[in-house]
Protein backbone atom coordinates (compact mmCIF):
# COMPACT_ATOMS: atom_id res chain seq x y z
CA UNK A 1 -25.73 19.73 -5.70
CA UNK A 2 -26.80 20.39 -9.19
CA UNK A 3 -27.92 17.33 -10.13
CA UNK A 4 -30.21 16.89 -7.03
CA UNK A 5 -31.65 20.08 -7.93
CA UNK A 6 -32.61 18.49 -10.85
CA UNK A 7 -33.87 15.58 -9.34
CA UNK A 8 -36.08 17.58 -7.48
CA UNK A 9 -37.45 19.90 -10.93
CA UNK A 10 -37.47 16.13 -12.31
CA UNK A 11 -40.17 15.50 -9.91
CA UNK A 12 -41.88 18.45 -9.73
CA UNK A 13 -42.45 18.20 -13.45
CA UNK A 14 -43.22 14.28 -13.49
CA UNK A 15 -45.70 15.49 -11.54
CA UNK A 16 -46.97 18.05 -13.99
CA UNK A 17 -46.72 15.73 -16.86
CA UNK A 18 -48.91 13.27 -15.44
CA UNK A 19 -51.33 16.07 -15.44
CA UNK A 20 -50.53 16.87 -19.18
CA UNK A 21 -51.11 12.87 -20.51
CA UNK A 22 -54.08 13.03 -18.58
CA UNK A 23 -55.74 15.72 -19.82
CA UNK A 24 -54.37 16.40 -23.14
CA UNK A 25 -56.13 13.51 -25.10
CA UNK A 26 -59.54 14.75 -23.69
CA UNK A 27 -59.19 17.83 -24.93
CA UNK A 28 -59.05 19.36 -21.39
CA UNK A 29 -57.51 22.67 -20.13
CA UNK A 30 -54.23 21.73 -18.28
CA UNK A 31 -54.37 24.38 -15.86
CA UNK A 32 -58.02 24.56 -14.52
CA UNK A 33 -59.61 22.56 -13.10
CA UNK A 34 -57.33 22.03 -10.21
CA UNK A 35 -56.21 18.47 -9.33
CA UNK A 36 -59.16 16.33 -7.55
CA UNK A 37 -59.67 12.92 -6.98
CA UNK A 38 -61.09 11.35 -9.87
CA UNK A 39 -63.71 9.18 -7.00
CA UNK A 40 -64.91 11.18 -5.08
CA UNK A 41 -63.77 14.92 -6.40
CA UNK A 42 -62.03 16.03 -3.65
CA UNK A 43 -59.71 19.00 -4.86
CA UNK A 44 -56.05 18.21 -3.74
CA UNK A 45 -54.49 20.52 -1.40
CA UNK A 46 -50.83 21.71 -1.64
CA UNK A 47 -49.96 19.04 1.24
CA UNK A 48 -51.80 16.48 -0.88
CA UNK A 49 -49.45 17.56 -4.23
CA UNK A 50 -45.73 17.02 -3.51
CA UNK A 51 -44.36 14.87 -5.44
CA UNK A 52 -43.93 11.12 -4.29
CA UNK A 53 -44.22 12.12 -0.55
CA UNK A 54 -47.60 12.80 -0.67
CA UNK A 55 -48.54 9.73 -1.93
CA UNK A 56 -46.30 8.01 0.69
CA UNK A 57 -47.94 10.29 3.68
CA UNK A 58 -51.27 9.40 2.18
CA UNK A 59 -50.01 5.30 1.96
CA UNK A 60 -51.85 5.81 -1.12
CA UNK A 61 -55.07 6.66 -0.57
CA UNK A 62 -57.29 9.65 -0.70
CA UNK A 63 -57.94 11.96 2.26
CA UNK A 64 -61.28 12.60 1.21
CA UNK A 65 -62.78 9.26 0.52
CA UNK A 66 -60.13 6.74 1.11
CA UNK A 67 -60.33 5.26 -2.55
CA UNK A 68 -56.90 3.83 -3.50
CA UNK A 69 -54.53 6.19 -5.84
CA UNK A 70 -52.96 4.85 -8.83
CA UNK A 71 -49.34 4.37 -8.18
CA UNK A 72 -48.58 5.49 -11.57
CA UNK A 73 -48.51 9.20 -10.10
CA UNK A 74 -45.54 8.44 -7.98
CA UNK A 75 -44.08 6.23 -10.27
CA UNK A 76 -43.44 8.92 -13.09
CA UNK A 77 -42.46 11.36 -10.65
CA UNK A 78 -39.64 9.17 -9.28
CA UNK A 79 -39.13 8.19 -12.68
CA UNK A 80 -38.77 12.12 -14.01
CA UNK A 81 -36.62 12.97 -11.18
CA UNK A 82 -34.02 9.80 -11.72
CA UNK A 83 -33.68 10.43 -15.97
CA UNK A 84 -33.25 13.94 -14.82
CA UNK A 85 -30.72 13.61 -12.43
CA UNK A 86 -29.15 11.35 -15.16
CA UNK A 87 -28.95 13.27 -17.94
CA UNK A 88 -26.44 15.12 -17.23
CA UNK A 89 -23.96 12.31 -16.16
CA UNK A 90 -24.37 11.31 -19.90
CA UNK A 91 -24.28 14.16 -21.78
CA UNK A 92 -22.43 16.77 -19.48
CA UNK A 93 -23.36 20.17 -19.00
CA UNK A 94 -23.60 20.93 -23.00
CA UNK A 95 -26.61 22.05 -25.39
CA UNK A 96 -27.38 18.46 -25.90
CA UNK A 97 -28.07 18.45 -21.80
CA UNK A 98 -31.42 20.76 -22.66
CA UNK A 99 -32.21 18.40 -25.89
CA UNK A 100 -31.99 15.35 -23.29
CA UNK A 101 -34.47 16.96 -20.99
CA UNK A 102 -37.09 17.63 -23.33
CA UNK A 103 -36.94 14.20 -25.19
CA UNK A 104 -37.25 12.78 -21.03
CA UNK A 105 -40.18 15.17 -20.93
CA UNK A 106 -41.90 14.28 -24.01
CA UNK A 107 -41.91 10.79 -23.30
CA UNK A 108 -43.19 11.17 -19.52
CA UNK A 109 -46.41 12.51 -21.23
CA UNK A 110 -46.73 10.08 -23.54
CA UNK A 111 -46.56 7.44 -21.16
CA UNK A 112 -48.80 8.48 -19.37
CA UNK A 113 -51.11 9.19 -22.23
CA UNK A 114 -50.41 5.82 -23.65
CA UNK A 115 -51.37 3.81 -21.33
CA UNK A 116 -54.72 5.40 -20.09
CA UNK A 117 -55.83 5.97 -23.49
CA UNK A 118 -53.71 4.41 -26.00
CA UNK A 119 -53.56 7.28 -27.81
CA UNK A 120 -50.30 9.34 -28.76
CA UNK A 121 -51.84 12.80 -28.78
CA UNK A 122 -50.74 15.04 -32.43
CA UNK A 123 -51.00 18.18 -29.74
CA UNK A 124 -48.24 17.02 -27.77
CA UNK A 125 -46.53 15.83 -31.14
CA UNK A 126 -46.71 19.00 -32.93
CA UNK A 127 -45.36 20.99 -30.08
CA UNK A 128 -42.15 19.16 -29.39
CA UNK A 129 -41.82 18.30 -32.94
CA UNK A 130 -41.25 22.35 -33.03
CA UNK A 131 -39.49 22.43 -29.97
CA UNK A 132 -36.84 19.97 -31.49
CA UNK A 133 -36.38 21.49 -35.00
CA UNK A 134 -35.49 24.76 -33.01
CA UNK A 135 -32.83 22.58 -30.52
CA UNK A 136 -31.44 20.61 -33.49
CA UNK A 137 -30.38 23.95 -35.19
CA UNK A 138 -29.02 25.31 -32.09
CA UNK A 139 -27.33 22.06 -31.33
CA UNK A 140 -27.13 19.94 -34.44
CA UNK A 141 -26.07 15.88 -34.94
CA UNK A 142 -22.88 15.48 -36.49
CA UNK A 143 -23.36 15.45 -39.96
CA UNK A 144 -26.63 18.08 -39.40
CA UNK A 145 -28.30 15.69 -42.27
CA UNK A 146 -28.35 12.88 -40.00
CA UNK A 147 -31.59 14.32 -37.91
CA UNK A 148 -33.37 14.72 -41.14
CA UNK A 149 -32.14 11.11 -42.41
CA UNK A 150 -33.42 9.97 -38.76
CA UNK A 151 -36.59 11.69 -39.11
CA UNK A 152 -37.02 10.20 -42.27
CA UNK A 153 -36.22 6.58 -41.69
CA UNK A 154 -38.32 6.67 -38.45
CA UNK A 155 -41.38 7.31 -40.40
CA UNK A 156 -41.00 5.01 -43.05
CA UNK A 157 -40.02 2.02 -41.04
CA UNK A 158 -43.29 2.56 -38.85
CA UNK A 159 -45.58 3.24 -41.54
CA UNK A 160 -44.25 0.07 -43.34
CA UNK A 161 -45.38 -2.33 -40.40
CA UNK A 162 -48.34 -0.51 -39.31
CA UNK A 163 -49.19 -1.50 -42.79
CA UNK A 164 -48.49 -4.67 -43.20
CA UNK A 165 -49.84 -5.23 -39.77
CA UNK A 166 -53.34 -4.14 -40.64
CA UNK A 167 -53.78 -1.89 -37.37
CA UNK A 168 -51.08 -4.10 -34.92
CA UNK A 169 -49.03 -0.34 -35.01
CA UNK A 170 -51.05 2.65 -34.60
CA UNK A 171 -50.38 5.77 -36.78
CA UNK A 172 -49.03 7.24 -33.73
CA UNK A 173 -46.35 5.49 -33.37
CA UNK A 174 -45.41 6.23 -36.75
CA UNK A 175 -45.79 10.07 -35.99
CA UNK A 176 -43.86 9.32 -32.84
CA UNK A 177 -41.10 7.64 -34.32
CA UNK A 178 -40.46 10.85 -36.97
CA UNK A 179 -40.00 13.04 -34.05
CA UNK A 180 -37.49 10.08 -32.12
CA UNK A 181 -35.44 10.08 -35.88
CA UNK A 182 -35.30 14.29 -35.72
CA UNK A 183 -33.88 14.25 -32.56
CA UNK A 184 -31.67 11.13 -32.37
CA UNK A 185 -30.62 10.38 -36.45
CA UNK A 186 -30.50 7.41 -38.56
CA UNK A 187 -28.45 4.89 -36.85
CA UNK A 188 -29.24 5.43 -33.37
CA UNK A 189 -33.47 4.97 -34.35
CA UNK A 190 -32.67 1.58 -35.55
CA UNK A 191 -31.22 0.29 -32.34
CA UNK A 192 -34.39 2.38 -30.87
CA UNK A 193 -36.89 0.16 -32.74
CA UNK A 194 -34.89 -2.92 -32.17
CA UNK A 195 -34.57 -2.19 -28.53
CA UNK A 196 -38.27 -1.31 -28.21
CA UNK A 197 -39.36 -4.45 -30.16
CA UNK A 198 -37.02 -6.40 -27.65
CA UNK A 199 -38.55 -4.78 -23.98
CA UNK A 200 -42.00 -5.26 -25.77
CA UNK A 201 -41.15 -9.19 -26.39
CA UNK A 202 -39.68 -9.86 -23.07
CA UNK A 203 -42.27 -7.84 -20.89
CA UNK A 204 -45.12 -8.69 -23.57
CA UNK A 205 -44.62 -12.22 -23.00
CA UNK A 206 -44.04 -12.03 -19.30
CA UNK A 207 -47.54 -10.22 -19.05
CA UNK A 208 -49.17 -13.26 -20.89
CA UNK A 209 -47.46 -15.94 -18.77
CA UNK A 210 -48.23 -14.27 -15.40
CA UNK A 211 -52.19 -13.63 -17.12
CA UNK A 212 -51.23 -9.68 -16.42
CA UNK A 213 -52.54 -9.46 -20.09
CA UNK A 214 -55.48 -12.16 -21.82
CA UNK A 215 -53.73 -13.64 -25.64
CA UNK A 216 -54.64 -11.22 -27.94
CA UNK A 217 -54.88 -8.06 -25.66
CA UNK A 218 -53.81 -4.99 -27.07
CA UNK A 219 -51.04 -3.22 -25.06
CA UNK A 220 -49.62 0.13 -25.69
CA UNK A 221 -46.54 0.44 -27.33
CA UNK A 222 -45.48 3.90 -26.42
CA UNK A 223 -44.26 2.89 -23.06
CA UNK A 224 -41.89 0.44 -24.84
CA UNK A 225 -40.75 2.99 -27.46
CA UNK A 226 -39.59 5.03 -24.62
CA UNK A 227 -37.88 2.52 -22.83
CA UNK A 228 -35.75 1.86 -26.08
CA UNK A 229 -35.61 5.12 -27.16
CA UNK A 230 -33.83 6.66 -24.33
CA UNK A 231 -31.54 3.25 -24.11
CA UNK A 232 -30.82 3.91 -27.43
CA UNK A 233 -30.09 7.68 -26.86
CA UNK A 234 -28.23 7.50 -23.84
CA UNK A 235 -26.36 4.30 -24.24
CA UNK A 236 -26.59 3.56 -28.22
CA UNK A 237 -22.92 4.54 -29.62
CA UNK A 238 -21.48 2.28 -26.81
CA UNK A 239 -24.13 -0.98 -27.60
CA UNK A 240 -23.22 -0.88 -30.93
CA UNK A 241 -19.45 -0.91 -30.43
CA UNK A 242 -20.06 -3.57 -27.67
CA UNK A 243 -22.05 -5.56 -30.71
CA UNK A 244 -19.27 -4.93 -33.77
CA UNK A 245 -16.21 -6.11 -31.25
CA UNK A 246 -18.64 -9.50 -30.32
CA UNK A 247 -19.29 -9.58 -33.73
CA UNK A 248 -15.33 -9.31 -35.04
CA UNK A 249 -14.27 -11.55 -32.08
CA UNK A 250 -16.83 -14.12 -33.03
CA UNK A 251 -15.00 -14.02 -36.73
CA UNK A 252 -11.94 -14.34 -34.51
CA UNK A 253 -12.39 -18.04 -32.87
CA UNK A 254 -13.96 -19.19 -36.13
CA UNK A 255 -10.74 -18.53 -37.62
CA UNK A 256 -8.92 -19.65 -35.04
């Protein structure tokens, strides 16, 4: 019962961050205007804004001028709603359950951001950077060090490739991964970077072989971090004790 309640807040606030990434990096007031259609202006109606139905209802289109709607909108509602729902199968009913929800926030609006403008906003930065100094003295990583540690090796490992990349990372992502080191620690935003570095590969190079993507496009990273990230976070201490007992039974049958 809880956790379809929220499932539901998941998608009511997808639907809300969507809002935030798009508005945010223009500088624009996230409350007024109201929603509208961005051909044709219609302003939405409250049957036009529930989540994920009304974009079903609507079989994605406007009611105004029948322009088609990006199915990003539902997308990162559903989306919302299922890491929502999940959260708490991971991390229980604890203090870390409200950390969990804000980092699944957080990223929602970055994605969103991300890939409309490739930009990772310092707004939305800054303000869960606070959010998550204030959680991670409430409900601190075990040793408390470690989010500082995390914070710091995040930072340093992106600003290292960004540059020696000459511009292939964007000082966002550096800022980004500062915040990811705060919140998760030292070990668990290595396996973040390798496992964003690995979705970015595979779905990079799947892009470029289906001509999703020309050679050289750039693509926005911030949808991969995520993806790792929250791998990392809600999976990581089980992945690497999955990789250590390959690793010692590989040692095994070479012995053997």
């Amino acid at each position: 019962m809880i956790i379809s309640i929220l499932f539901i807040y998941g998608l009511l606030f997808g639907s809300f961050f969507n809002v935030v990434g798009l508005r945010v990096p223009l500088k624009q007031s996230i409350i007024t205007p109201r929603s509208a259609c961005p051909t044709c202006g219609h302003q939405l109606t409250p049957f036009e804004l529930i989540p994920v139905l009304s974009y079903l209802f609507q079989k994605g289109k406007c009611r105004g001028c029948q322009s088609r709607i990006s199915p990003i909108y539902p997308t990162f509602e559903l989306l919302t709603g299922i890491l929502f729902a999940l959260a708490p199968t991971v991390f229980g009913w604890s203090g870390e359950l409200v950390v969990a929800l804000t980092f699944i926030s957080m990223f929602m609006i970055i994605i969103v951001s991300d890939i409309h403008y490739m930009i990772i906003p310092d707004k939305i930065l800054l303000w869960f950077a606070g959010i998550f100094l204030l959680e991670r003295f409430m409900w601190p990583l075990s040793p408390w060090w470690d989010s500082l540690t995390g914070a710091v090796t995040g930072f340093l490992l992106l600003l290292i490739i960004a540059v020696v990349s000459k511009g292939g990372m964007g000082f966002g992502d550096v800022k980004l991964y500062a915040v990811i080191g705060l919140v998760i620690g030292f070990k668990l935003v290595l396996l973040s970077f390798f496992l964003a570095t690995l979705y970015g590969t595979i779905i990079g190079g799947l892009a470029l072989l289906l001509r999703i993507v020309k050679r050289r496009q750039p693509i926005p990273f911030g949808p991969f971090i995520a993806a790792g990230t929250l791998t990392a976070y809600f999976w990581g201490t089980e992945l690497i004790d999955l990789y250590f007992k390959i690793l010692y039974l590989g040692f095994l049958l070479r012995g053997s």
